[in-house]
Protein backbone atom coordinates (compact mmCIF):
# COMPACT_ATOMS: atom_id res chain seq x y z
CA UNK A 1 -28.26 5.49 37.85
CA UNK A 2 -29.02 8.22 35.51
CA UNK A 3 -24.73 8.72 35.28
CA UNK A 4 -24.20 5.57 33.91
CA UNK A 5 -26.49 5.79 31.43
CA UNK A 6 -25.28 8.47 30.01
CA UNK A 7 -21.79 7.09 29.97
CA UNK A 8 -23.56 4.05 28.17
CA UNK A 9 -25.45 6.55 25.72
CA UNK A 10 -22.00 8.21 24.75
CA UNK A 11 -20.27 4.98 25.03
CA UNK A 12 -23.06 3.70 21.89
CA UNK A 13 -23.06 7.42 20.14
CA UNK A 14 -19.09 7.26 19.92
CA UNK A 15 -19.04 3.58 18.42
CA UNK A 16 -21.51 4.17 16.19
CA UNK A 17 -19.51 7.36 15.11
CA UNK A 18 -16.65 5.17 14.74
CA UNK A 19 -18.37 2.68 12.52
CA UNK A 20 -19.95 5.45 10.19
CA UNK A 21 -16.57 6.92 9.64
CA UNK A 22 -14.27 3.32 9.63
CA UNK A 23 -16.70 2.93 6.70
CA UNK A 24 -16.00 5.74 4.78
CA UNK A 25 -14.41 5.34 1.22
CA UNK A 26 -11.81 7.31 -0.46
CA UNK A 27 -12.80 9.65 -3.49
CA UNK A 28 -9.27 10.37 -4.62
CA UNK A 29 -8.74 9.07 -8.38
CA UNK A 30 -5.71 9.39 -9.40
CA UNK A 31 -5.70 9.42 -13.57
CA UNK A 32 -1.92 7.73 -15.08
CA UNK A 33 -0.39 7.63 -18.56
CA UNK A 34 -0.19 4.61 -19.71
CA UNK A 35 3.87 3.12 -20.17
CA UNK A 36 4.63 6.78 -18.06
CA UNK A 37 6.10 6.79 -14.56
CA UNK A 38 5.12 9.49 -12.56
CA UNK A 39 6.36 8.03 -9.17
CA UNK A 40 9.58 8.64 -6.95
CA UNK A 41 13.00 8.37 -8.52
CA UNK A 42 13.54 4.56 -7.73
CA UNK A 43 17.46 3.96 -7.41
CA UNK A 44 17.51 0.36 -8.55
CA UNK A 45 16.75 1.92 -12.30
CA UNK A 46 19.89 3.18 -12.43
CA UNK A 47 21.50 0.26 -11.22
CA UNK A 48 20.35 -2.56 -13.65
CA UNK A 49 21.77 -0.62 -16.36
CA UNK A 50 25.38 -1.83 -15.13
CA UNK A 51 26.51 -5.14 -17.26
CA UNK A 52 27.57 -6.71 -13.77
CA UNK A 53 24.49 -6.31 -12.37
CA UNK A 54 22.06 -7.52 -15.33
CA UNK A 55 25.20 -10.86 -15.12
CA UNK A 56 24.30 -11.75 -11.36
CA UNK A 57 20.70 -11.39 -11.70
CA UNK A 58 20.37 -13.39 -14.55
CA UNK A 59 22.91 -15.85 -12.68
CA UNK A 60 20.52 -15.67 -9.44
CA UNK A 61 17.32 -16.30 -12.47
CA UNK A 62 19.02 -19.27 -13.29
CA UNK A 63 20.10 -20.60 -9.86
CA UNK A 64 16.16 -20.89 -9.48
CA UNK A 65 14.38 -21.53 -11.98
CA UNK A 66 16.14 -24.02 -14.21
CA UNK A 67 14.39 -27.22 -12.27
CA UNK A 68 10.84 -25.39 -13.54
């Protein structure tokens, strides 16, 4: 009798555990530049700079959105 209510007492002390850290928050602030990336190299930044690809997305654009 007294083993399973220990196993019941732990059982209780781990979820409540659980619940007091699930409901931690983050601290972390991360402060930005304004108009300055300071993210990963994206590759698509280089690409829109081709004249091809700037034609067949504003092709796609107005595939779309000419009915709006």
């Amino acid at each position: 009798m007294q083993a399973a209510l220990r196993i019941v007492a732990a059982s209780m002390i781990a979820v409540v555990l659980g619940v007091i850290v699930g409901c931690g928050e983050s601290t972390k602030v991360t402060l930005a530049k304004p108009g300055v990336y300071k993210g990963a190299k994206d590759p698509l930044v280089e690409k829109q700079r081709d004249p091809k690809q700037q034609e067949a997305l504003v092709t796609r654009f107005n595939l779309v959105q000419t009915d709006r």
